[in-house]
ModelCIF file with pLDDT and N, C-alpha, C, O atoms, coordinates in Angstrom:
data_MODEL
#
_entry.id   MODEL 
#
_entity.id                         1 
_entity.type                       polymer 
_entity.pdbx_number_of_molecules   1 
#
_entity_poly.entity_id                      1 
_entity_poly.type                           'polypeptide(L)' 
_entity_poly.nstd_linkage                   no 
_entity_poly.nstd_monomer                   no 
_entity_poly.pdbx_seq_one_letter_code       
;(UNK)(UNK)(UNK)(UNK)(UNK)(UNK)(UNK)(UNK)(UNK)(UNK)(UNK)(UNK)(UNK)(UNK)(UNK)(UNK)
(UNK)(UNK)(UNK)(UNK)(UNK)(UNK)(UNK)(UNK)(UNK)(UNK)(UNK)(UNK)(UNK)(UNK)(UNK)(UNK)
(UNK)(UNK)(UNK)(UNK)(UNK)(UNK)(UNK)(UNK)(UNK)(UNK)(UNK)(UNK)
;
_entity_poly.pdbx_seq_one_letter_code_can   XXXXXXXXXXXXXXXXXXXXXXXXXXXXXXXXXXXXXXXXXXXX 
_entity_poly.pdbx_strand_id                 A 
#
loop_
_entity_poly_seq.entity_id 
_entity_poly_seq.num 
_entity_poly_seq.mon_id 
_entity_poly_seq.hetero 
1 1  UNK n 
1 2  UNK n 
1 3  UNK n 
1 4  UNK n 
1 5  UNK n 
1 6  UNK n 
1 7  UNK n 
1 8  UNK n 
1 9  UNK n 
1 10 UNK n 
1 11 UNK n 
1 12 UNK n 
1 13 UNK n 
1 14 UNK n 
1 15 UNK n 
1 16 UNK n 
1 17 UNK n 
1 18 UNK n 
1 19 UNK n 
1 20 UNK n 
1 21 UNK n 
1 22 UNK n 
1 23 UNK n 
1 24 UNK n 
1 25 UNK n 
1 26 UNK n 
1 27 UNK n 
1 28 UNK n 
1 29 UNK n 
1 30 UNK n 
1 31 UNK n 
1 32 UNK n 
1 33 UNK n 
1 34 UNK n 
1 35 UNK n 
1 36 UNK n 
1 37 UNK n 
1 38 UNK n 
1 39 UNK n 
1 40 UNK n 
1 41 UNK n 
1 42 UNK n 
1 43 UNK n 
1 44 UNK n 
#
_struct_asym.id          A 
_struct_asym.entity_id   1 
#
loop_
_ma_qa_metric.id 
_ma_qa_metric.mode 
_ma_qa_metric.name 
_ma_qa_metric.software_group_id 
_ma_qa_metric.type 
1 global pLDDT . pLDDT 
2 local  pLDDT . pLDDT 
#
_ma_qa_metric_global.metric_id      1 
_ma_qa_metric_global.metric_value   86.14 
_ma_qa_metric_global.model_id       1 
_ma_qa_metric_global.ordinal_id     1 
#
loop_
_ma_qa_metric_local.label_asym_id 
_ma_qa_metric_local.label_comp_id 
_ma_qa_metric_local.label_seq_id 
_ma_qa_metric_local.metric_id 
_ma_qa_metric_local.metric_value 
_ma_qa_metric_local.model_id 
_ma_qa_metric_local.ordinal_id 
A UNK 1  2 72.00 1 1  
A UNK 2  2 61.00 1 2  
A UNK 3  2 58.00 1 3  
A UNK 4  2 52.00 1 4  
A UNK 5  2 51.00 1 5  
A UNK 6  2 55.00 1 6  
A UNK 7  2 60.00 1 7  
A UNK 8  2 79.00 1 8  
A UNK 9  2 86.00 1 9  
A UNK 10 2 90.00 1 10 
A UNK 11 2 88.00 1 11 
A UNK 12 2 87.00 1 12 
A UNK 13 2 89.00 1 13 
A UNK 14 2 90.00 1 14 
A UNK 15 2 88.00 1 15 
A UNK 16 2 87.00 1 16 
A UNK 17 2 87.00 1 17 
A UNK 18 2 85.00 1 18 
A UNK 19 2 84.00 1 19 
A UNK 20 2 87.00 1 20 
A UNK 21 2 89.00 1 21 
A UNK 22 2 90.00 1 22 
A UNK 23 2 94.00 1 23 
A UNK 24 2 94.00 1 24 
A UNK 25 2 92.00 1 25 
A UNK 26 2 94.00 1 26 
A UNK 27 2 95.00 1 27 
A UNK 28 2 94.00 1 28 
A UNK 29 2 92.00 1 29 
A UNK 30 2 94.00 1 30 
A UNK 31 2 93.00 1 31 
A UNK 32 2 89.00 1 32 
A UNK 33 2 90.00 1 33 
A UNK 34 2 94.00 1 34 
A UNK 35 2 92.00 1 35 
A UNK 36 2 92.00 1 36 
A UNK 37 2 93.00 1 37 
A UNK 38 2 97.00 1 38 
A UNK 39 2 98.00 1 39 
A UNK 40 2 98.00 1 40 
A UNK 41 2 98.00 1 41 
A UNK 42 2 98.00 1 42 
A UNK 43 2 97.00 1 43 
A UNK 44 2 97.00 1 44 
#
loop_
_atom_site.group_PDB 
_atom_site.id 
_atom_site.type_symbol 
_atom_site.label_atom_id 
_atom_site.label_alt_id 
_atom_site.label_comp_id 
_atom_site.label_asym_id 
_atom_site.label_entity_id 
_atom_site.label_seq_id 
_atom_site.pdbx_PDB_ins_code 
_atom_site.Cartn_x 
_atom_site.Cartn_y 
_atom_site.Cartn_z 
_atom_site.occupancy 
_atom_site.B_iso_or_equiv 
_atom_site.pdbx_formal_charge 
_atom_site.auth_seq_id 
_atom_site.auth_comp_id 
_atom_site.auth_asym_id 
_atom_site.auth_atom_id 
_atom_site.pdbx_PDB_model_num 
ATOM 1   N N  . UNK A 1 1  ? 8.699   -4.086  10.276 1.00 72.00 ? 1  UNK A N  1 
ATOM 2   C CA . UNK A 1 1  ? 10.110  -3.710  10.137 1.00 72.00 ? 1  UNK A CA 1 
ATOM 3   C C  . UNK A 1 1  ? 10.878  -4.628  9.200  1.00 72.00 ? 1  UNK A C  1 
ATOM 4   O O  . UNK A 1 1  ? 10.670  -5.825  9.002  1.00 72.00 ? 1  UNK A O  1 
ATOM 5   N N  . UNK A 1 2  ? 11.826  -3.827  8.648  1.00 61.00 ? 2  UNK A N  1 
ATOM 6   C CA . UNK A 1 2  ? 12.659  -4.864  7.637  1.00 61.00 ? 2  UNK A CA 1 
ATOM 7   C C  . UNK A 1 2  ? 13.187  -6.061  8.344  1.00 61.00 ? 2  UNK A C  1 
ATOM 8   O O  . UNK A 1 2  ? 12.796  -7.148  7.920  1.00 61.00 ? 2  UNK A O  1 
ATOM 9   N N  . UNK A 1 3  ? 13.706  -6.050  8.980  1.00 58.00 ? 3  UNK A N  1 
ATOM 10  C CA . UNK A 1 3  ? 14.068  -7.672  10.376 1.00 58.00 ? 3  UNK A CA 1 
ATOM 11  C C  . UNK A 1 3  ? 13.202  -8.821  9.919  1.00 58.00 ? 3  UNK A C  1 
ATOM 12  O O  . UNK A 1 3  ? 13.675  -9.950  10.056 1.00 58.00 ? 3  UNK A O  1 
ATOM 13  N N  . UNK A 1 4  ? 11.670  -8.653  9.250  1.00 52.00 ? 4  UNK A N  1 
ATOM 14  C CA . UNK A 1 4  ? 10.608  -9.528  8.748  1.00 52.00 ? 4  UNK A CA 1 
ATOM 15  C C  . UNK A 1 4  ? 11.163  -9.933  7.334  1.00 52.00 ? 4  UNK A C  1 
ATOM 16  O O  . UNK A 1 4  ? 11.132  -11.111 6.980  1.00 52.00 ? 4  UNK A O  1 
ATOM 17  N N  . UNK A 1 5  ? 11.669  -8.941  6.534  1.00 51.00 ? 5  UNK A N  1 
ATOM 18  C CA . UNK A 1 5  ? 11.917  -9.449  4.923  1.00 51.00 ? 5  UNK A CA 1 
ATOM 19  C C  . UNK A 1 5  ? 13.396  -9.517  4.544  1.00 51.00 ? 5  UNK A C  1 
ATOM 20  O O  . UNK A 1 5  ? 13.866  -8.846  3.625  1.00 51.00 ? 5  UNK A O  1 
ATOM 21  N N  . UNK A 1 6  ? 14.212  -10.488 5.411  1.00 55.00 ? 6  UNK A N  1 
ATOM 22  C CA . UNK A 1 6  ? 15.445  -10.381 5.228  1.00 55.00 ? 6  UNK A CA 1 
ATOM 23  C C  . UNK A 1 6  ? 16.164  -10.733 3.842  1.00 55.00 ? 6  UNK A C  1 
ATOM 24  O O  . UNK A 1 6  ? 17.360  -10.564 3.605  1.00 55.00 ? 6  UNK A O  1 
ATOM 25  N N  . UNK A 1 7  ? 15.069  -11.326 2.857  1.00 60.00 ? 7  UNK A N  1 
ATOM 26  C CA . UNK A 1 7  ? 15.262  -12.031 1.867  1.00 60.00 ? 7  UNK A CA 1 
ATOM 27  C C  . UNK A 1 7  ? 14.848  -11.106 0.837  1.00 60.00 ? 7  UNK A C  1 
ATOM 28  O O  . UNK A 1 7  ? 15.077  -11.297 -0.357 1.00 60.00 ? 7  UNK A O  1 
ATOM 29  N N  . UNK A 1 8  ? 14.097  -9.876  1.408  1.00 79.00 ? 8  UNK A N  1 
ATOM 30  C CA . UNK A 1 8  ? 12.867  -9.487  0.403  1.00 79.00 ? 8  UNK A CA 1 
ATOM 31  C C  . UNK A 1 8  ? 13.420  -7.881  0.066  1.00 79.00 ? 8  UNK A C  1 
ATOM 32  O O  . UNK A 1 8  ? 12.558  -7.191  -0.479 1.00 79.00 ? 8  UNK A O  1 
ATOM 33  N N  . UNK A 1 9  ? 14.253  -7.451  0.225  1.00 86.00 ? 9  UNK A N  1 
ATOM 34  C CA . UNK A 1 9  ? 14.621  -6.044  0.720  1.00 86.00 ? 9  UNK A CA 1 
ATOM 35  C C  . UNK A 1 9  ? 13.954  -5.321  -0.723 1.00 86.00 ? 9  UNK A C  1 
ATOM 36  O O  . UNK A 1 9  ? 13.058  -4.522  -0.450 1.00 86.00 ? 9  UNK A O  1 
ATOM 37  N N  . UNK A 1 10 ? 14.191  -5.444  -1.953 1.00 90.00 ? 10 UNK A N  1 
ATOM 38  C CA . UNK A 1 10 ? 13.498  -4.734  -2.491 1.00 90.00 ? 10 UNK A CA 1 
ATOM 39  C C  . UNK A 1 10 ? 12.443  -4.722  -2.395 1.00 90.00 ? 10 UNK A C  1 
ATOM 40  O O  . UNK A 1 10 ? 11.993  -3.576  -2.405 1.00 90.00 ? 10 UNK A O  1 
ATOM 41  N N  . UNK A 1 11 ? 11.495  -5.730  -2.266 1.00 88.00 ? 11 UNK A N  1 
ATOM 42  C CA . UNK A 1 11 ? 9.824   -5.744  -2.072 1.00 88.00 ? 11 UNK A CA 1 
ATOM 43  C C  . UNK A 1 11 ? 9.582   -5.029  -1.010 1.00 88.00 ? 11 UNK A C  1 
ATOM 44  O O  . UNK A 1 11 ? 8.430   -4.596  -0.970 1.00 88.00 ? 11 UNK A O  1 
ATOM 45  N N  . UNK A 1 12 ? 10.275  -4.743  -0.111 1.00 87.00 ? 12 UNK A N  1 
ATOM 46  C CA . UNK A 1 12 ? 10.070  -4.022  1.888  1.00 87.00 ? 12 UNK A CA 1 
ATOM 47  C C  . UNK A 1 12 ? 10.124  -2.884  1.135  1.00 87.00 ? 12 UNK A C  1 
ATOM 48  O O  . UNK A 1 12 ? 9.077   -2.245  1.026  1.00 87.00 ? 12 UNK A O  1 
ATOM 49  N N  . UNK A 1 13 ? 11.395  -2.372  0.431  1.00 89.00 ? 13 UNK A N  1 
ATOM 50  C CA . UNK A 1 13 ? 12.136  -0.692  0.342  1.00 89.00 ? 13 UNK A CA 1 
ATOM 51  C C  . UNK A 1 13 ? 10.756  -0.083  -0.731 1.00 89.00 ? 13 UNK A C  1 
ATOM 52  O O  . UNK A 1 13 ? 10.244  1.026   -0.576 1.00 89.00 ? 13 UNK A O  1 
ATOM 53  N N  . UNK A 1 14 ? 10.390  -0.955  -1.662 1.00 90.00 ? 14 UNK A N  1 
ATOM 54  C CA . UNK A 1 14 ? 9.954   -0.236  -2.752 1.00 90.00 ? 14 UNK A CA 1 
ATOM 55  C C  . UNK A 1 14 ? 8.240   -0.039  -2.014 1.00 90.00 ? 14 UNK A C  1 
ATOM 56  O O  . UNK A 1 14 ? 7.421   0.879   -2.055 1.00 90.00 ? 14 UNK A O  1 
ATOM 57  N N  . UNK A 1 15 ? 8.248   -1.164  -1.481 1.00 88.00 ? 15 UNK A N  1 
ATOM 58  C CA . UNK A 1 15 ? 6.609   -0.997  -0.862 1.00 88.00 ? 15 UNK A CA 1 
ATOM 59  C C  . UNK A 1 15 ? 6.275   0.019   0.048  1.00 88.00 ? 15 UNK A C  1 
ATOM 60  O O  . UNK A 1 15 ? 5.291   0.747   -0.085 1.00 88.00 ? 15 UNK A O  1 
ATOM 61  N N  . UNK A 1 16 ? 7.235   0.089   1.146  1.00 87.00 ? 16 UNK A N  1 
ATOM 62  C CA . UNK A 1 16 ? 7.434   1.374   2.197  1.00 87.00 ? 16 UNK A CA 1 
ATOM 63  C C  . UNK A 1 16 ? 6.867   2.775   1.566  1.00 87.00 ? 16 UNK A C  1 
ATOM 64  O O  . UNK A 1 16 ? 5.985   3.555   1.926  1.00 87.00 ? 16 UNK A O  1 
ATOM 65  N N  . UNK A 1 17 ? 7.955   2.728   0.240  1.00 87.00 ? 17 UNK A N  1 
ATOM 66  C CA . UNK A 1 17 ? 8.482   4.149   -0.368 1.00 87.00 ? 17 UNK A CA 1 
ATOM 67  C C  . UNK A 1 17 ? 7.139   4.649   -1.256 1.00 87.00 ? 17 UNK A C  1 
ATOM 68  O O  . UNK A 1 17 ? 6.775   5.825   -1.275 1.00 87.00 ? 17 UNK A O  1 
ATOM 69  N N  . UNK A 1 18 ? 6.524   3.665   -1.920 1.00 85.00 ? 18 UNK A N  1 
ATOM 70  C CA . UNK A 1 18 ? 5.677   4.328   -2.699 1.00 85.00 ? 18 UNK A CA 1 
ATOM 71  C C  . UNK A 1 18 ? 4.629   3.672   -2.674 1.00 85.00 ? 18 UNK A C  1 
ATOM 72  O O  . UNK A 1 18 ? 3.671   4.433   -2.802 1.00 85.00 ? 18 UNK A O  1 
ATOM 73  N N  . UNK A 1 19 ? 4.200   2.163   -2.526 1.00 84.00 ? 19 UNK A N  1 
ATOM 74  C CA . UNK A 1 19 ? 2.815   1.537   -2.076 1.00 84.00 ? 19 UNK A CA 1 
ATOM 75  C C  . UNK A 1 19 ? 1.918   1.943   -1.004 1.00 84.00 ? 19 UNK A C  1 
ATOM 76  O O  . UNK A 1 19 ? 0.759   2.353   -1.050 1.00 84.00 ? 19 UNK A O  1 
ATOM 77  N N  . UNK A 1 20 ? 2.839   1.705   0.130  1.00 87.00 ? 20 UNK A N  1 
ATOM 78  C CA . UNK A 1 20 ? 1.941   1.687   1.724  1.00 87.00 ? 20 UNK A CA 1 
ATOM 79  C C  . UNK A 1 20 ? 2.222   3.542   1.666  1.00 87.00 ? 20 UNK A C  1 
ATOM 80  O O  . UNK A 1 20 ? 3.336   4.027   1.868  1.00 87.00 ? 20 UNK A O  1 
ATOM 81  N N  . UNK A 1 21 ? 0.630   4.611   1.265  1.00 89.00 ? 21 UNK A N  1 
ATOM 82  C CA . UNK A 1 21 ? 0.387   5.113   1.471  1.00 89.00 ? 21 UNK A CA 1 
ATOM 83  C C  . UNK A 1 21 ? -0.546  5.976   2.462  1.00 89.00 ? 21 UNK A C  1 
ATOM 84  O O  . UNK A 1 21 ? -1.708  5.625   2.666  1.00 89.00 ? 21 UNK A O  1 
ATOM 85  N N  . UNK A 1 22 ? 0.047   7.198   3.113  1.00 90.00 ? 22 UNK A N  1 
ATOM 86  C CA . UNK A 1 22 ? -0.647  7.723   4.247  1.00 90.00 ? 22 UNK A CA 1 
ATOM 87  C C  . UNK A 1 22 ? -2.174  7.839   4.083  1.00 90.00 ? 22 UNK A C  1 
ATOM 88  O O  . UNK A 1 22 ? -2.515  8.229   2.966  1.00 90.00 ? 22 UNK A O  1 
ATOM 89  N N  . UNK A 1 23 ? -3.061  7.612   4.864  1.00 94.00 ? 23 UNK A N  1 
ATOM 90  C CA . UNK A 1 23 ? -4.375  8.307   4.920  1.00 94.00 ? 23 UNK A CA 1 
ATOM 91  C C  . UNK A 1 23 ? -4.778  9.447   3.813  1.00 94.00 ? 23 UNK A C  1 
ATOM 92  O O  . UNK A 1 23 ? -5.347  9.473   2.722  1.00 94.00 ? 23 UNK A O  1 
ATOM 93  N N  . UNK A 1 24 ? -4.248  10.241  4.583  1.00 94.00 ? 24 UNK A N  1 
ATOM 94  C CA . UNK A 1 24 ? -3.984  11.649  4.038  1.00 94.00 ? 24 UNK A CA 1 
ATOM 95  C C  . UNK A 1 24 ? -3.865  11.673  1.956  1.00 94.00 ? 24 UNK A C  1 
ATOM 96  O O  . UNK A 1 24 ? -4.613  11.907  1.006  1.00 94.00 ? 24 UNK A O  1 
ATOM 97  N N  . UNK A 1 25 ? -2.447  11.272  2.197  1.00 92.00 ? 25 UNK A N  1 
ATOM 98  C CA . UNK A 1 25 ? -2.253  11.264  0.904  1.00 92.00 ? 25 UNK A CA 1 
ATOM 99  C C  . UNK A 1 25 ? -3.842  9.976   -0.394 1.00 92.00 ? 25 UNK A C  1 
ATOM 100 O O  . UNK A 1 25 ? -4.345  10.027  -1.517 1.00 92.00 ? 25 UNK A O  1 
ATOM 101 N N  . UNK A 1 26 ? -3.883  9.374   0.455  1.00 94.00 ? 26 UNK A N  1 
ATOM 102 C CA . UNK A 1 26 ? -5.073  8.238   -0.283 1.00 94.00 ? 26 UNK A CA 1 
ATOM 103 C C  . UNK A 1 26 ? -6.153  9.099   -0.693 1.00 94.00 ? 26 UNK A C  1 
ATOM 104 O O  . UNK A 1 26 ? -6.627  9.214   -1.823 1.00 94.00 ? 26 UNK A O  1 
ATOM 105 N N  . UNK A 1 27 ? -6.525  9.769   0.517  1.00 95.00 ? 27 UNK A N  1 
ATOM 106 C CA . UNK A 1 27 ? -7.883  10.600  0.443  1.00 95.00 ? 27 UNK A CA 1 
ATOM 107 C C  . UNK A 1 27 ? -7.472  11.693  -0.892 1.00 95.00 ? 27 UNK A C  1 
ATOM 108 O O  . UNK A 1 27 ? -8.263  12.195  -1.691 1.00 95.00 ? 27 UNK A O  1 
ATOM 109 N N  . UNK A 1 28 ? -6.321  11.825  -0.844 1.00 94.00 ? 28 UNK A N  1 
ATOM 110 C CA . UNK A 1 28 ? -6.623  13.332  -2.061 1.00 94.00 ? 28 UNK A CA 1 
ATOM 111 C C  . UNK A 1 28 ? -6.954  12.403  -3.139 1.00 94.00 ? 28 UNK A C  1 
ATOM 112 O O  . UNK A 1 28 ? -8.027  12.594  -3.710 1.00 94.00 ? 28 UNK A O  1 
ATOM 113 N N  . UNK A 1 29 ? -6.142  11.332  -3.554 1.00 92.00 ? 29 UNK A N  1 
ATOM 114 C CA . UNK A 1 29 ? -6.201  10.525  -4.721 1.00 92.00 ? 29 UNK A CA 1 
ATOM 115 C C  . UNK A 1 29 ? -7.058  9.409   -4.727 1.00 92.00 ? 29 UNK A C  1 
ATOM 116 O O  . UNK A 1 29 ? -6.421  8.371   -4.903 1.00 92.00 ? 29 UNK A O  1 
ATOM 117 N N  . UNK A 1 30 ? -8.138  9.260   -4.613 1.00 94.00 ? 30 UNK A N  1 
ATOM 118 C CA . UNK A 1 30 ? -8.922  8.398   -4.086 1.00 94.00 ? 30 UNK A CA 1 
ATOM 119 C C  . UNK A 1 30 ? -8.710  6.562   -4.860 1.00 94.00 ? 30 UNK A C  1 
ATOM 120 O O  . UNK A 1 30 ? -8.542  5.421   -4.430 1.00 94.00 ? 30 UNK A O  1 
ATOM 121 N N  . UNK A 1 31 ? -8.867  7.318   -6.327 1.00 93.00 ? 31 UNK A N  1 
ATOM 122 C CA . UNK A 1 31 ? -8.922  6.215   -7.295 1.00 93.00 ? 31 UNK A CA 1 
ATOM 123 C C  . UNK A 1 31 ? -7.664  5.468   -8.156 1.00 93.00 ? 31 UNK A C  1 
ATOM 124 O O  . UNK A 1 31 ? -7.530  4.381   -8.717 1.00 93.00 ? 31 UNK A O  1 
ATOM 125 N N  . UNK A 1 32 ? -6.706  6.828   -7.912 1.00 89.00 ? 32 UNK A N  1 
ATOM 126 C CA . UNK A 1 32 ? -5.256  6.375   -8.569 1.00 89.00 ? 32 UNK A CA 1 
ATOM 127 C C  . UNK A 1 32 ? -4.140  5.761   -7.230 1.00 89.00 ? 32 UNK A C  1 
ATOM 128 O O  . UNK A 1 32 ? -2.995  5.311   -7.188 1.00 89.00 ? 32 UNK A O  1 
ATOM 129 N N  . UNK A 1 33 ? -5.414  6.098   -6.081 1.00 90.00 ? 33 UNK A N  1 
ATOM 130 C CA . UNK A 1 33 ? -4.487  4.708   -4.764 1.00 90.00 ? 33 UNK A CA 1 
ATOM 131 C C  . UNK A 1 33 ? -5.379  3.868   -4.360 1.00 90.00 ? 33 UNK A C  1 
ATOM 132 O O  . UNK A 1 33 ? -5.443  3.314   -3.263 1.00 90.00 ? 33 UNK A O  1 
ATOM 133 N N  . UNK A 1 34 ? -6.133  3.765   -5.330 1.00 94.00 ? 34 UNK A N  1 
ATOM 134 C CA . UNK A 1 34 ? -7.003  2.150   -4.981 1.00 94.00 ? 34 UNK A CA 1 
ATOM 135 C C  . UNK A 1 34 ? -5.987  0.765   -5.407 1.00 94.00 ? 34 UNK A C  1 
ATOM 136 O O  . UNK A 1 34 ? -5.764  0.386   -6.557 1.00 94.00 ? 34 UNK A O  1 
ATOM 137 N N  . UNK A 1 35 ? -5.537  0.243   -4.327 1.00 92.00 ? 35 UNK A N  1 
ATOM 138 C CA . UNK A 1 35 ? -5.196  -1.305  -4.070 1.00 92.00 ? 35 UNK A CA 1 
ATOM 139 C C  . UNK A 1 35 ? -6.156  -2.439  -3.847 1.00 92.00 ? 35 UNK A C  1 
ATOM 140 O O  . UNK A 1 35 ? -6.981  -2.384  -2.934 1.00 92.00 ? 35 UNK A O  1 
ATOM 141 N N  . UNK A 1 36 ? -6.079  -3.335  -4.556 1.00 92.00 ? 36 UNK A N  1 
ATOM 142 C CA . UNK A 1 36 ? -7.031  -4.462  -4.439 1.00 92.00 ? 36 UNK A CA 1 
ATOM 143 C C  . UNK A 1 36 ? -6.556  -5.824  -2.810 1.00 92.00 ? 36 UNK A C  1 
ATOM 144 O O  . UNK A 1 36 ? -7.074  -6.870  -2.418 1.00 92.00 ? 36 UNK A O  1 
ATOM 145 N N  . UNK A 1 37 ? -5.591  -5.157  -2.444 1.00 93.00 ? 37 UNK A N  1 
ATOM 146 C CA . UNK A 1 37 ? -5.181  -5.745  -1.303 1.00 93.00 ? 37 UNK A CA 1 
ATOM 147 C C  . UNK A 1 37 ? -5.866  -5.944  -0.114 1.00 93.00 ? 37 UNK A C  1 
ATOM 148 O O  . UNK A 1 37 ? -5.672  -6.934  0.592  1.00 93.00 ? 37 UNK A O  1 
ATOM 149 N N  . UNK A 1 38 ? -6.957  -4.726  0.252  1.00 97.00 ? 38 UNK A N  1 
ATOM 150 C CA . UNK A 1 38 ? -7.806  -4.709  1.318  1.00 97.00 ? 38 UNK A CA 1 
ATOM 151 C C  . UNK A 1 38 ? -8.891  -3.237  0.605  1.00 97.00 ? 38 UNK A C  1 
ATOM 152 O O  . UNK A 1 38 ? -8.602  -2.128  0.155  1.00 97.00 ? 38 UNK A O  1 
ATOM 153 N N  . UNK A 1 39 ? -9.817  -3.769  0.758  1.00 98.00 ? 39 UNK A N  1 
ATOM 154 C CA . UNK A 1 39 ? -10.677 -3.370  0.035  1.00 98.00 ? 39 UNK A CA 1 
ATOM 155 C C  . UNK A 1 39 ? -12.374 -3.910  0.580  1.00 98.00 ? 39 UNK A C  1 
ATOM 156 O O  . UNK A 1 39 ? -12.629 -5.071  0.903  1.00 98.00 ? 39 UNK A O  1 
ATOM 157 N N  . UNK A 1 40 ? -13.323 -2.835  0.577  1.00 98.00 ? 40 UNK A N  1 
ATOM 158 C CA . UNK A 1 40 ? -14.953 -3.390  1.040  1.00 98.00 ? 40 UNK A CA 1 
ATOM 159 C C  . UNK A 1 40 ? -15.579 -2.880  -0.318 1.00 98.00 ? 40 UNK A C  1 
ATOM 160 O O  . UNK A 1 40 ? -15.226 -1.711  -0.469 1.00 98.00 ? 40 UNK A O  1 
ATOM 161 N N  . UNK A 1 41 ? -16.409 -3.327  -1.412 1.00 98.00 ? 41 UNK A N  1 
ATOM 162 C CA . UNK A 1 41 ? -16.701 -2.998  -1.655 1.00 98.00 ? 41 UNK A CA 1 
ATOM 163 C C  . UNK A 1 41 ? -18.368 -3.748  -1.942 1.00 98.00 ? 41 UNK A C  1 
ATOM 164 O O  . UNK A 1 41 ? -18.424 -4.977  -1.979 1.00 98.00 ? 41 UNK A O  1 
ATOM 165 N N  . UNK A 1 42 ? -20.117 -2.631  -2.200 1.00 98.00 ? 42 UNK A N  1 
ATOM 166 C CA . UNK A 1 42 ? -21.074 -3.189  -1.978 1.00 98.00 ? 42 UNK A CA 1 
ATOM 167 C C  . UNK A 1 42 ? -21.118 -4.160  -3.484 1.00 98.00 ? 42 UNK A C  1 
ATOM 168 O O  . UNK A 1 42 ? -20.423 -4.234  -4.497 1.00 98.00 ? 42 UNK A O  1 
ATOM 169 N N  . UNK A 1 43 ? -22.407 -4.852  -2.938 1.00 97.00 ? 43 UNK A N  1 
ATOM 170 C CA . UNK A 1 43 ? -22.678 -5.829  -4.404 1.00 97.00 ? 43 UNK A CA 1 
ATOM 171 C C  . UNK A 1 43 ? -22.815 -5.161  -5.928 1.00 97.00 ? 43 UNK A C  1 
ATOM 172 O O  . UNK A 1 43 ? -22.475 -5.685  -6.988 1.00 97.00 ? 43 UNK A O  1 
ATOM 173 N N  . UNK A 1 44 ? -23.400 -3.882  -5.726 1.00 97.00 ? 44 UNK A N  1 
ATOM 174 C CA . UNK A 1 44 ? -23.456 -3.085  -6.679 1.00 97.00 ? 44 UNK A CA 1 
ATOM 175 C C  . UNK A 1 44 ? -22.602 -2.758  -7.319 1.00 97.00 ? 44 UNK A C  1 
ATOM 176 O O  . UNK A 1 44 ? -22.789 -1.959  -8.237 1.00 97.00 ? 44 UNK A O  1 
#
């Protein structure tokens, strides 16, 4: 909740709105919502 980024409000609003994407929506776009933030990927 914003209460955490009292300092940060654009980084909270803009991240909410268009970064932190649903499941759903990730799966259609697989590669144009790849974030390097959390991520598994093999050695290969």
């Amino acid at each position: 909740p914003l209460s955490e980024f009292e300092t940060c409000a654009l980084r909270y609003k803009y991240g909410v709105a268009t970064e932190s994407e649903p499941l759903a929506k990730r799966a259609r776009h697989p590669y144009a919502s790849f974030k390097g933030v959390n991520f598994c990927a093999h050695r290969t």
